[in-house]
Each structure stands twice: as C-alpha cells, then as structure tokens.
Protein backbone atom coordinates (compact mmCIF):
# COMPACT_ATOMS: atom_id res chain seq x y z
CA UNK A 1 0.00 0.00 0.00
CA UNK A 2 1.33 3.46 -0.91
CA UNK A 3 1.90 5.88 2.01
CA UNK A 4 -0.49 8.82 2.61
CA UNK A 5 -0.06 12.33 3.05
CA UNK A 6 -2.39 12.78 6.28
CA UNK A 7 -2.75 11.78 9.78
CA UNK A 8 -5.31 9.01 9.91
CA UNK A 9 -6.99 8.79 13.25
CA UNK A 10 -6.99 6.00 15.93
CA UNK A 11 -9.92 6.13 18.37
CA UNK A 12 -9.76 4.74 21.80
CA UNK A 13 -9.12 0.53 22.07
CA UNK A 14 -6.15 0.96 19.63
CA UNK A 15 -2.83 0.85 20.18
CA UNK A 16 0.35 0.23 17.83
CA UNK A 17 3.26 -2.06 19.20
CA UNK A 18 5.38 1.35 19.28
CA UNK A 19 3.27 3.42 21.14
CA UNK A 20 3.06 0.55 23.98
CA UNK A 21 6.67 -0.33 24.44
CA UNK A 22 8.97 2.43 23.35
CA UNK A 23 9.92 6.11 24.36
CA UNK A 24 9.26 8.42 21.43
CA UNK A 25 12.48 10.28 21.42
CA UNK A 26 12.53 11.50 17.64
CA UNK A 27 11.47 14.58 16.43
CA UNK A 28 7.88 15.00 14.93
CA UNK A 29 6.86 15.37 11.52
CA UNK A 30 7.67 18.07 9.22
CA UNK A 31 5.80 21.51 9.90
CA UNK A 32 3.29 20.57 7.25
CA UNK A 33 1.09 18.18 9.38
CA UNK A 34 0.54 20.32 12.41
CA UNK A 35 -1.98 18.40 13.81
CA UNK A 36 0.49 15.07 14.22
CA UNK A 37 1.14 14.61 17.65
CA UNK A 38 4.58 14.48 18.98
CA UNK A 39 3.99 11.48 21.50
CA UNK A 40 1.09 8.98 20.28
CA UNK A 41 -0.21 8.12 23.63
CA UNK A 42 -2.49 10.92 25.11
CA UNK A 43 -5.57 11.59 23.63
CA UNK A 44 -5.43 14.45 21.03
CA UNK A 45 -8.16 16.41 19.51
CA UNK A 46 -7.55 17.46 15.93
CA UNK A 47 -8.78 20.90 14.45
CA UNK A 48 -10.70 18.64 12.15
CA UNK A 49 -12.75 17.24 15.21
CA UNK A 50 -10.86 13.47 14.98
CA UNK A 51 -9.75 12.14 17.80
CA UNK A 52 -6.66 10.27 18.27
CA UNK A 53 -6.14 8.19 21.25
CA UNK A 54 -3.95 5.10 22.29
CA UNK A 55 -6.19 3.90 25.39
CA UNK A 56 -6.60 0.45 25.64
CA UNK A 57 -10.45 0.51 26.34
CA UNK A 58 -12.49 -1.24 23.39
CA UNK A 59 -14.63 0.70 22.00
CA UNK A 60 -18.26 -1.21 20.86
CA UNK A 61 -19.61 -1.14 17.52
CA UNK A 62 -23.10 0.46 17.71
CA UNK A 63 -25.89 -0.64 15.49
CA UNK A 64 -27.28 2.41 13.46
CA UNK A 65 -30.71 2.69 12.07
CA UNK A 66 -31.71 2.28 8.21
CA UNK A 67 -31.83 5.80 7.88
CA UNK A 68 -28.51 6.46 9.88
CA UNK A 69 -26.57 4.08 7.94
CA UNK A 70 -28.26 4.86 4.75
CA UNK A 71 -27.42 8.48 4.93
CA UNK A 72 -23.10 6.90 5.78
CA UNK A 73 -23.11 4.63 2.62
CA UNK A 74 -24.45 8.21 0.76
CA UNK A 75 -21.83 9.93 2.02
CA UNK A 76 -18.83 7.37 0.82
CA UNK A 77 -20.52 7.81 -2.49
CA UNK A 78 -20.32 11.13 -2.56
CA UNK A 79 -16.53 10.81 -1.57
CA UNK A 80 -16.19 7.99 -3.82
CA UNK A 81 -17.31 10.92 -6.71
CA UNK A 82 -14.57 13.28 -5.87
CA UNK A 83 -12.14 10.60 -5.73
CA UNK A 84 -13.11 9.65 -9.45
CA UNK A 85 -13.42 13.35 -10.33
CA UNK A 86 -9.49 13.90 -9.04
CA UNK A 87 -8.43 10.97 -11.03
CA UNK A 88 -9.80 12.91 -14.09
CA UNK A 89 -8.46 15.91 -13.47
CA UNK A 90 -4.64 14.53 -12.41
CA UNK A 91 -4.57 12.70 -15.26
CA UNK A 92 -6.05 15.11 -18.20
CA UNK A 93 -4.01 17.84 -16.81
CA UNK A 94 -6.87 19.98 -15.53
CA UNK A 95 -5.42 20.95 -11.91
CA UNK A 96 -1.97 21.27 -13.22
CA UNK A 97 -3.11 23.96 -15.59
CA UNK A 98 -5.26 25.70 -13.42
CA UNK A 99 -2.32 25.95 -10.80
CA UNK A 100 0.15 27.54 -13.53
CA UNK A 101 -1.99 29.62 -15.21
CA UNK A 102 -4.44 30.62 -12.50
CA UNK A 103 -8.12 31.15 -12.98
CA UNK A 104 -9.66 29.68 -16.22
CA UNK A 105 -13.01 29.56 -17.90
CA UNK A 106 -13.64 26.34 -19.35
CA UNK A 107 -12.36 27.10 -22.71
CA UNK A 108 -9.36 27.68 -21.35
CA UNK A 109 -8.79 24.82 -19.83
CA UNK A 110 -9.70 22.78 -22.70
CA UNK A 111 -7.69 24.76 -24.93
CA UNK A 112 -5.01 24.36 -22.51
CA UNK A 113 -5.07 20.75 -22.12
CA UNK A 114 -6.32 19.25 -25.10
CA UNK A 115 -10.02 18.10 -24.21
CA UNK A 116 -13.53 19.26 -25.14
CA UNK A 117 -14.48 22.24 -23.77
CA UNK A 118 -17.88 20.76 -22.82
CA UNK A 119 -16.31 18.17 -20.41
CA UNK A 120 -14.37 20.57 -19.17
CA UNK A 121 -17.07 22.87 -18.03
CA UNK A 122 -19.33 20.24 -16.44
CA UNK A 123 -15.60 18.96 -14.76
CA UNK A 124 -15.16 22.77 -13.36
CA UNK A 125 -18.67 22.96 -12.45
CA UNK A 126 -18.16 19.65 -10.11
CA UNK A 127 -15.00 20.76 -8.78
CA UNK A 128 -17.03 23.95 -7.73
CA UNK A 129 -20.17 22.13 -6.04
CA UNK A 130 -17.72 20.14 -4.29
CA UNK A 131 -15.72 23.12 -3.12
CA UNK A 132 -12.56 22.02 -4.80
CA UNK A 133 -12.13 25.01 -7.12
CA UNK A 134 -13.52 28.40 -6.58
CA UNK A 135 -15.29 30.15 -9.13
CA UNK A 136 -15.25 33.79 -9.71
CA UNK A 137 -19.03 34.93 -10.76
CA UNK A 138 -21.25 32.18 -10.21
CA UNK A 139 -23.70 34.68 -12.22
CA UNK A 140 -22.01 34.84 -15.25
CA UNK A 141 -22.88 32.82 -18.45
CA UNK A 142 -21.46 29.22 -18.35
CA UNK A 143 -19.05 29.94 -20.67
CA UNK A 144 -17.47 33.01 -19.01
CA UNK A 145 -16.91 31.97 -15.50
CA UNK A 146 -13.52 31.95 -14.50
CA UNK A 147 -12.17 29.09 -12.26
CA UNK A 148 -9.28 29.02 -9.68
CA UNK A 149 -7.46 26.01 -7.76
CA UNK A 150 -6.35 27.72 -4.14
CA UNK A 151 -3.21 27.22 -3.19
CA UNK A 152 -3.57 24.58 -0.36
CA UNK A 153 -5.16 22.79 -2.67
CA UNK A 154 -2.92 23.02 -5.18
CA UNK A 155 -0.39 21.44 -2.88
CA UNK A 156 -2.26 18.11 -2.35
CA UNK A 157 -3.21 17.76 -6.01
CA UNK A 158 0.12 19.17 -7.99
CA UNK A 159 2.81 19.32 -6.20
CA UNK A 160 4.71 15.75 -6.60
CA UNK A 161 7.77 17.10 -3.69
CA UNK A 162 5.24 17.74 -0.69
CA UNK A 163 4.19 15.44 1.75
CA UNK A 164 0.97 16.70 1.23
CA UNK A 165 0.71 14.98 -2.15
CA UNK A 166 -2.37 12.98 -2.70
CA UNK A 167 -3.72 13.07 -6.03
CA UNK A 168 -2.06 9.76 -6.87
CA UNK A 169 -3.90 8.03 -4.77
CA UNK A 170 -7.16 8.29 -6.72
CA UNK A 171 -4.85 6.39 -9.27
CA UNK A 172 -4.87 3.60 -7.37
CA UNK A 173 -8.34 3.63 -6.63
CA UNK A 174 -8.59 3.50 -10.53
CA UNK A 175 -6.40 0.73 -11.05
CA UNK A 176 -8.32 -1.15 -8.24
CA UNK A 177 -11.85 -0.48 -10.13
CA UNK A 178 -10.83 -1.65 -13.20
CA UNK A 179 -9.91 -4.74 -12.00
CA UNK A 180 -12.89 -5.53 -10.38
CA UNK A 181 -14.21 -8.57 -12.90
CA UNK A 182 -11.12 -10.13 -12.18
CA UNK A 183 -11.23 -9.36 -8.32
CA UNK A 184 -14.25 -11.07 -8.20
CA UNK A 185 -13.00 -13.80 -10.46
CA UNK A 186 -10.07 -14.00 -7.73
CA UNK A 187 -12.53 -14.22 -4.82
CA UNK A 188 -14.52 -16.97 -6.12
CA UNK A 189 -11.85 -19.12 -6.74
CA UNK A 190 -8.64 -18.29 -4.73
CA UNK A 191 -6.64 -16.77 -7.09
CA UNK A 192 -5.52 -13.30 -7.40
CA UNK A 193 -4.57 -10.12 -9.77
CA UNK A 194 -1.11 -9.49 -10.03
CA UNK A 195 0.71 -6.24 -9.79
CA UNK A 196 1.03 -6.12 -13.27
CA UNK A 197 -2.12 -6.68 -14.45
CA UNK A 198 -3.28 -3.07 -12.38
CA UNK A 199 -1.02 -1.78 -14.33
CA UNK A 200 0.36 2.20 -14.82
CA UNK A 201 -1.72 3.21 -12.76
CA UNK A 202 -1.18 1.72 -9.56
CA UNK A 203 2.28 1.60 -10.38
CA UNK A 204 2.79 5.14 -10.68
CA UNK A 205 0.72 6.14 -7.73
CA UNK A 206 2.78 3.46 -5.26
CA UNK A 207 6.03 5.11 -6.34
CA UNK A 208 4.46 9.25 -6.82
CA UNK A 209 2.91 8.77 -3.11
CA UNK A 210 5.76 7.09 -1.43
CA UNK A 211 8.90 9.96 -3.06
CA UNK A 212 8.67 12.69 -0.97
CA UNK A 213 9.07 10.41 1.84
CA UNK A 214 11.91 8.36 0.64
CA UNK A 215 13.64 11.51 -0.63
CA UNK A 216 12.70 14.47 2.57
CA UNK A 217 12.62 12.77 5.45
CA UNK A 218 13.48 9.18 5.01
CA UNK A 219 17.54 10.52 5.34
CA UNK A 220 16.43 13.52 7.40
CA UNK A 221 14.23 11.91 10.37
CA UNK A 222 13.93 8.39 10.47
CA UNK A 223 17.30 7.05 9.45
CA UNK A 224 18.97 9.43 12.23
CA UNK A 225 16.70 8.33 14.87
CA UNK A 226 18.26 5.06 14.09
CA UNK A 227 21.54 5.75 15.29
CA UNK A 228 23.34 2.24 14.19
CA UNK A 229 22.03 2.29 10.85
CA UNK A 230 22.42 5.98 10.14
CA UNK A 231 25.42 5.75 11.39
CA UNK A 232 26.81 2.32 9.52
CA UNK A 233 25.35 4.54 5.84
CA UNK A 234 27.17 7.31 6.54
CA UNK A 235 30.41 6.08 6.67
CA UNK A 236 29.79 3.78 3.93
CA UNK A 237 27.66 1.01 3.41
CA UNK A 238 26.43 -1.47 0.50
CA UNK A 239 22.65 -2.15 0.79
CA UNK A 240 19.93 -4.22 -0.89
CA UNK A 241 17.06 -2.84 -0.89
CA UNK A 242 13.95 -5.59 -1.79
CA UNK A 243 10.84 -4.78 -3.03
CA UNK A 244 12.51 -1.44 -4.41
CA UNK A 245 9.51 -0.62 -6.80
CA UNK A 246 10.11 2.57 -9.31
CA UNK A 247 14.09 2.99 -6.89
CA UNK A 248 12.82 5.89 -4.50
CA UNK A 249 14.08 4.04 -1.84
CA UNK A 250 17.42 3.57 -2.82
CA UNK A 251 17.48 6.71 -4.26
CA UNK A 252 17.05 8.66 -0.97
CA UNK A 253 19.44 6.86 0.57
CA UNK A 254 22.20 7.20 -1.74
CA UNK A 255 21.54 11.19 -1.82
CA UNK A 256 21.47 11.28 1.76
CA UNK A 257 24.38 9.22 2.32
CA UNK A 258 26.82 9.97 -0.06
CA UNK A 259 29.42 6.90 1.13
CA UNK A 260 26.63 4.73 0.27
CA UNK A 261 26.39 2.46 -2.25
CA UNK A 262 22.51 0.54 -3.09
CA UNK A 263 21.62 -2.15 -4.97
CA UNK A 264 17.35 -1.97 -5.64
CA UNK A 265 16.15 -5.53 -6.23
CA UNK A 266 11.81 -6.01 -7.73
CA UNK A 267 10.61 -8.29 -9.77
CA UNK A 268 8.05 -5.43 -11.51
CA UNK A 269 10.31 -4.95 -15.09
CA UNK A 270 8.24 -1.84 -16.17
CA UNK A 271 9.43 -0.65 -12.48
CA UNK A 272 12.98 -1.50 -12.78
CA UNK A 273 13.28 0.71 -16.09
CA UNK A 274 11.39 3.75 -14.42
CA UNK A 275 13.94 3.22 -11.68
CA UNK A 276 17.17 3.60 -13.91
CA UNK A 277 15.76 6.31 -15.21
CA UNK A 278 15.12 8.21 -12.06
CA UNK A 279 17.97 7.35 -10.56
CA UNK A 280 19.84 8.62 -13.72
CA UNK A 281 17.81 12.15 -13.55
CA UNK A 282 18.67 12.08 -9.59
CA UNK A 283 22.36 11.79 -10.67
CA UNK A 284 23.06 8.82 -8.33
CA UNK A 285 23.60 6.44 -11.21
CA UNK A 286 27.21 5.47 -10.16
CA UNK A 287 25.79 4.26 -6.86
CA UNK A 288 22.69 2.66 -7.07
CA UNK A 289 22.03 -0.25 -9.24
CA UNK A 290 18.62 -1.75 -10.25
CA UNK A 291 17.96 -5.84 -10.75
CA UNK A 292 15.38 -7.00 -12.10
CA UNK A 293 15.26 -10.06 -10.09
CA UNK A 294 12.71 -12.48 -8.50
CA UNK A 295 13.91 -12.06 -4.69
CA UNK A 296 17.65 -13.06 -5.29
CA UNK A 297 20.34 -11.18 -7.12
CA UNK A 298 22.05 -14.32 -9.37
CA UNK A 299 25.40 -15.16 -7.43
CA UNK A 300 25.36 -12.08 -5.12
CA UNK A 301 26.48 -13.86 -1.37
CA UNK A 302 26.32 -12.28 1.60
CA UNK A 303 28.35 -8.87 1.22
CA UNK A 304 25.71 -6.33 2.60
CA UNK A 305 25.81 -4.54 5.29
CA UNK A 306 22.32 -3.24 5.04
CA UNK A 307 19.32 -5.10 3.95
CA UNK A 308 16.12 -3.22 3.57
CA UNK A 309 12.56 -3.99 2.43
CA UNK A 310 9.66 -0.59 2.48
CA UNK A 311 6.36 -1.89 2.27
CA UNK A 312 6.27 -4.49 0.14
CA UNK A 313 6.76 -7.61 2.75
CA UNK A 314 2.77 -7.52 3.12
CA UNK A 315 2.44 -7.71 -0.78
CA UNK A 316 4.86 -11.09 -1.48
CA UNK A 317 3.19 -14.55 -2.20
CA UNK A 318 6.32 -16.15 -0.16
CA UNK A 319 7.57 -13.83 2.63
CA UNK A 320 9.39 -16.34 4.47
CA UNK A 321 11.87 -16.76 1.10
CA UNK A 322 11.89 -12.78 0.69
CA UNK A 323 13.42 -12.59 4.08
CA UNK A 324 15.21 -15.78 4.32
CA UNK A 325 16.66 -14.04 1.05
CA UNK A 326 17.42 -10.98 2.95
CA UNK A 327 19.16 -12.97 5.62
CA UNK A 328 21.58 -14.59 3.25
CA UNK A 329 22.69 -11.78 1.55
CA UNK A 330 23.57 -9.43 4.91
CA UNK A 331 27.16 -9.91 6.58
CA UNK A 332 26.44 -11.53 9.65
CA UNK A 333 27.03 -8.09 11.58
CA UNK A 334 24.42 -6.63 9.09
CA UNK A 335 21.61 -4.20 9.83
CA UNK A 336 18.09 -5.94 8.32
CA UNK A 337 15.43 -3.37 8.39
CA UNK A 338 11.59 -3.62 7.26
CA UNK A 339 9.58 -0.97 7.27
CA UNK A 340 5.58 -1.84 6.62
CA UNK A 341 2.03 -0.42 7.43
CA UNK A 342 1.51 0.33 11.60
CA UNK A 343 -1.21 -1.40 12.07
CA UNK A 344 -2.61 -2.11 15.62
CA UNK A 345 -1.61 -4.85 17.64
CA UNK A 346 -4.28 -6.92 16.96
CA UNK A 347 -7.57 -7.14 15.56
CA UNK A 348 -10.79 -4.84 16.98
CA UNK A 349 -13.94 -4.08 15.36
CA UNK A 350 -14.68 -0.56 14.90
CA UNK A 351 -10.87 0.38 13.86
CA UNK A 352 -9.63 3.64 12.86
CA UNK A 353 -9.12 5.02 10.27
CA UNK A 354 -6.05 4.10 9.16
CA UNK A 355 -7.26 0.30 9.59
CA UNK A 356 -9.97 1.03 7.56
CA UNK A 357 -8.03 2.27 4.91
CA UNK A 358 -5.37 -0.52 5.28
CA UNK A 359 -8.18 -3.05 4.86
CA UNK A 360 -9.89 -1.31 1.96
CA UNK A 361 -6.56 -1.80 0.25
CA UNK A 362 -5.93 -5.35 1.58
CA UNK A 363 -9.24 -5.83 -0.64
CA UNK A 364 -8.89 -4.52 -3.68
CA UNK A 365 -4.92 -4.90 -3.88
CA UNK A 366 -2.43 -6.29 -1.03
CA UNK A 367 -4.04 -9.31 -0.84
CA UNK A 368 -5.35 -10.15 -4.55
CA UNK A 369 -1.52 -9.62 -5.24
CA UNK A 370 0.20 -11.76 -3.20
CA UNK A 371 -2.65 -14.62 -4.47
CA UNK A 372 -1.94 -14.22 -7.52
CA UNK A 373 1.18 -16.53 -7.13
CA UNK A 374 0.29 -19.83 -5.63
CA UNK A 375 1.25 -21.29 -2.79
CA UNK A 376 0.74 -18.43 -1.23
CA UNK A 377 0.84 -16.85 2.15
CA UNK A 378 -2.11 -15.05 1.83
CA UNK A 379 -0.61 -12.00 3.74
CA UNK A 380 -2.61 -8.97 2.74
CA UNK A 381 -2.10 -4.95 4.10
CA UNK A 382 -2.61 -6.00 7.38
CA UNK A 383 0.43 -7.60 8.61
CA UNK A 384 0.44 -7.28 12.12
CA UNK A 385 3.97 -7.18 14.05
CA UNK A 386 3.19 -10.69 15.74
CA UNK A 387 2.80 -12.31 11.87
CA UNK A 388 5.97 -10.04 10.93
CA UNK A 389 7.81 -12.06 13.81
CA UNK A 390 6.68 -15.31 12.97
CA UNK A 391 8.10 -14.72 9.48
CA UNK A 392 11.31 -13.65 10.49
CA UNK A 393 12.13 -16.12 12.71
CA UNK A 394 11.00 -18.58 10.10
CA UNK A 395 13.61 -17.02 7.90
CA UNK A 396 16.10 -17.52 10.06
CA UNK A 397 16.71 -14.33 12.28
CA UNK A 398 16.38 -14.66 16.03
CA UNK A 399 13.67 -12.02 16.52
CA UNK A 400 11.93 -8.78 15.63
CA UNK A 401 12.91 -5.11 17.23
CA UNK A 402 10.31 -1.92 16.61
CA UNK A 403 12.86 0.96 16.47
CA UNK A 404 12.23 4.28 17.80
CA UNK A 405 11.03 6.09 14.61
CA UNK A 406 7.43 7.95 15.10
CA UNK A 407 5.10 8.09 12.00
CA UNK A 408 0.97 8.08 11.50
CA UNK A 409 1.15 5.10 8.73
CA UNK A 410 4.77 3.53 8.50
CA UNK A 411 6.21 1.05 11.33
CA UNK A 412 10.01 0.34 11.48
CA UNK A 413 11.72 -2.75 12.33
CA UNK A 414 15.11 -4.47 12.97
CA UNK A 415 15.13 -8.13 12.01
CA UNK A 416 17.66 -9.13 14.80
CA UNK A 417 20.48 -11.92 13.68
C-alpha cells in the first residue's frame, strides 16, 4: 500500500506495538502536518474534530438505524465521486493547468489541455459544487466563469515534492476499479490479480505517493533516529534494498548518504526501467544499481551490510523466502530493516481510520496480489507485528525489534540476527 499524506486517526481501544513499548524520542513530523502529535499516547483532539487516542479501552460497535446508515453509505458515495473526479483531473491535466496559469473559464482549460471544452465545463462545475475550485461569478454565463485552484489545494493535487501529495492516490483507486471482474473472479476461486495486471496506474501512484518520503525525510528523520544504521550509511555502506519498486528508496538513501552504495532488487520490469531512469535524472547512477530479479540477485552472497525492504513484505506470495533471502545476503554483523504499514496490535472491530483504509486496500490490492502466485501466504495490508515475527524467525533471524522512529502510517523494524 502506498503511504499517505495525512494523519489518519486511531480512536480509543487501539494501540500500535510502538506506542506501547517504546519512548518516542525523535522529532515529529515536518511543519506541514501540524496536527500530528509528537507522543502517540495521550488523547489528542484534531482541528478537524478526529480524535486520536492510544487507550486500551475497546470501544463497541453500535448498530445504526436504516436511515442512519443509509445516509453513511451516501456519504462514501459522494466521496467515492470526488475521488473519481481527481483521477480525471490529475490525469487530463486539468489541476496542473489551473495551478500555472491561474483562474480559467472552461475554454481555457480545454484549450489548454487538449479536451472538449464541454467536459471541461461540467468537470469545473463539479469541482465547484464540491468546493474544490472556486469560481469567480457564479452569475455569469457558463461559458465566461472563470475558475481558480487555491493554493492549499494546489499542494495536495500538484505538487509531486510535498508530503501533502495525494492526487495519486485516486490512481490507485482507478487501477483497483478496473480490476474488479477479475477481483471477483479472484474471490470466487482463490486466485488473485497481479501487480502487473493493475497496471500504470497503480504503479505510478505506489512510487508518486511514497517519493517525498523516501527523498525528505526518510535521510532527514527516520534514518537518524536510528543511530546504528544511520550511522553504519554514513560512513559507507552497500545495501539491498527488496521490493525497491520505481528505486525511491534507494534513491534517498544514496543522496542522503553519499558513502553509500545501493543495490534496488523487484521483480516489476516496467518498475525497474522507471527506476534507472530516475535514478539517472537524480544523478546517483554510479551508486545505485537496479535488478530486475525475483527475490535473489544471481550469485550475489552475503556482502551487505544493510538489507532493507519498504512496504512491500505484506504484498509477497512467499515472505518467508523474501526474508530468508534478505538474511543470506547481509554480513552476519548486518543491519536488516523492514519498514511496513503500523497497524494495531491486533484485531478490533470498529478500527480507525487508518485500519480502515489498510483493509480497503488489503481488498482490492495487497491481498489479490500476493494470491496471484500460488502457494501463497495469503498475507494482505494488514500484517500485524506478531505475523511479521513469525516470518522472520522462520527465515532464520532470532527475533523482531520496533525501532524508535514515530510516524501516522509507516512502522520500522530491525530483524535481529
């Protein structure tokens, strides 16, 4: 699953593995997401009205009436509309041009990216009901009302560097409903749809949502709150990174360690050639490497210091060979680190929503992927740190550490040797 660019909320009766058993020492979040706070723990009130609380009290599911839940499943269609409405506008251009240029009648938008000007109107028109775009006269003549995109919003649905960045996801959310003959196909019969049968899309959006990360803050916060490994990379360290999708990964490691050498390892080709080719626009070609491999690099033994793997454990049909994989190719004073989704210790009804969205993924893609190679573990988003563990030591490693690195969807651990 790719990460998000907001705080999900966790209501009272969850609590993640490092919120229960580890000081928060690290700094918070970047400026950006003021309402993150620094200590998960204490409940928090959001300016939004969530509520975010690790209490261990279970909270009970209560039964709404027709009408009550009638008027919810509304409501997710009404989200489910915008969702749609940003993947057509992301991908036709429409909020790009409307953040350079600034306020457009529909003409102008068409004219400026190459569609019919009648689509774009009744596209600008839904952007407006929804409160998306402004519009400058609602009084005016169809034709001559002038459009803008405000500038917060322009963040979330243009700008590809801020953590902020979320119009990808509605590509995923594409990807997923185009799939969904085969999805069912895959539920009847215990098979699955494979990552490349969603295609571009989902590809695009797993690699566009996770970049910022991997390239701000992945060498900025969390890798120096891990004192060993940040300090093993920066004097020098060769790394395999599994799972390494379109090379973000390795990417913002070798910028932010410039000793550093990385080796990205997927078995996605289409992936491993958008990959070179960042890495070759990045300028860290000389140090990072991509193999298109399936889990093992041919004849590579164990000469890494550092073995990573960013949320893609969850995804793979055989995660016991991924990681018994992992094992063999780290020096036995190596440094094996997975990062994956932080879920909650264990299963409750009435989750937050971050479960809800991890689930809703599991759904429509974790899970039909790693199916759709057989035997298969049957994994799916939700890997909790206790199946993580039982993994691991399957693989070969002794036993599972959460490190000290505080963030709303990502959980990091040492695989200890």
């Amino acid at each position: 699953m790719p990460g998000v660019g907001f705080e999900p909320t966790r209501p009272e009766g969850q609590v993640g593995l490092s919120d229960r058993r580890l000081p928060i020492s690290t700094p918070g979040l970047p400026p950006r997401l003021p309402n993150l706070p620094n200590r998960p723990g204490a409940n928090h009130r959001r300016q939004d009205g969530l509520a975010f609380s690790a209490n261990t009290t279970e909270v009970p599911i209560t039964a709404q009436t027709a009408e009550e839940f009638g008027g919810r499943l509304f409501q997710a269609s009404l989200g489910l509309l915008d969702i749609t409405a940003v993947y057509l506008g992301d991908r036709l251009g429409y909020y790009r041009a409307l953040a350079e240029v600034g306020g457009l009648a529909a003409s102008g938008l068409a004219e400026a990216t190459g569609t019919h000007p009648r689509y774009a109107r009744e596209w600008l028109e839904q952007q407006a009901m929804t409160e998306f775009l402004t519009v400058d006269d609602a009084t005016k003549d169809p034709e001559e009302r002038r459009y803008s995109l405000p500038p917060g919003h322009a963040e979330v649905l243009t700008d590809r560097d801020s953590l902020s960045y979320l119009a990808p996801l509605a590509r995923a959310f594409g990807a997923a409903v185009t799939q969904l003959p085969a999805l069912l196909e895959a539920y009847r019969t215990g098979g699955g749809v494979s990552w490349d049968q969603f295609g571009t899309d989902m590809r695009e959006s797993q690699a566009d949502l996770n970049r910022p990360w991997f390239l701000n803050v992945l060498g900025k916060e969390w890798f120096p709150a891990i004192a060993e490994l940040d300090d093993r990379l920066r004097a020098g360290a060769r790394v395999a990174d599994f799972g390494t999708g379109f090379g973000w990964s390795a990417i913002g490691m070798a910028q932010s360690y410039p000793k550093t050498t990385v080796v990205g390892i997927d078995v996605d080709g289409p992936s491993i050639e958008a990959a070179n080719a960042a890495a070759a626009t990045a300028g860290v070609s000389e140090r990072v490497e991509f193999l298109h491999a399936d889990g093992v690099p041919v004849g590579e033994k164990a000469t890494f210091d550092v073995v990573t793997a960013f949320e893609c454990i969850h995804d793979m049909s055989d995660p016991v060979a991924v990681l018994t994989a992992m094992r063999r190719l780290m020096k036995e004073d190596g440094f094996a680190l997975v990062v994956d989704e932080r879920t909650a210790d264990q299963f409750t009804p009435n989750g937050d929503d971050l479960e809800r969205l991890l689930y809703g993924f599991s759904l429509l893609v974790c899970l039909p992927d790693g199916m759709s190679s057989q035997p298969s573990a049957g994994t799916g988003t939700v890997m909790r740190p206790h199946r993580l563990r039982a993994y691991a030591r399957a693989a070969g490693f002794r036993d599972v550490e959460v490190l000290p690195v505080e963030h709303f969807q990502f959980r990091f651990y040492r695989l200890v040797v």
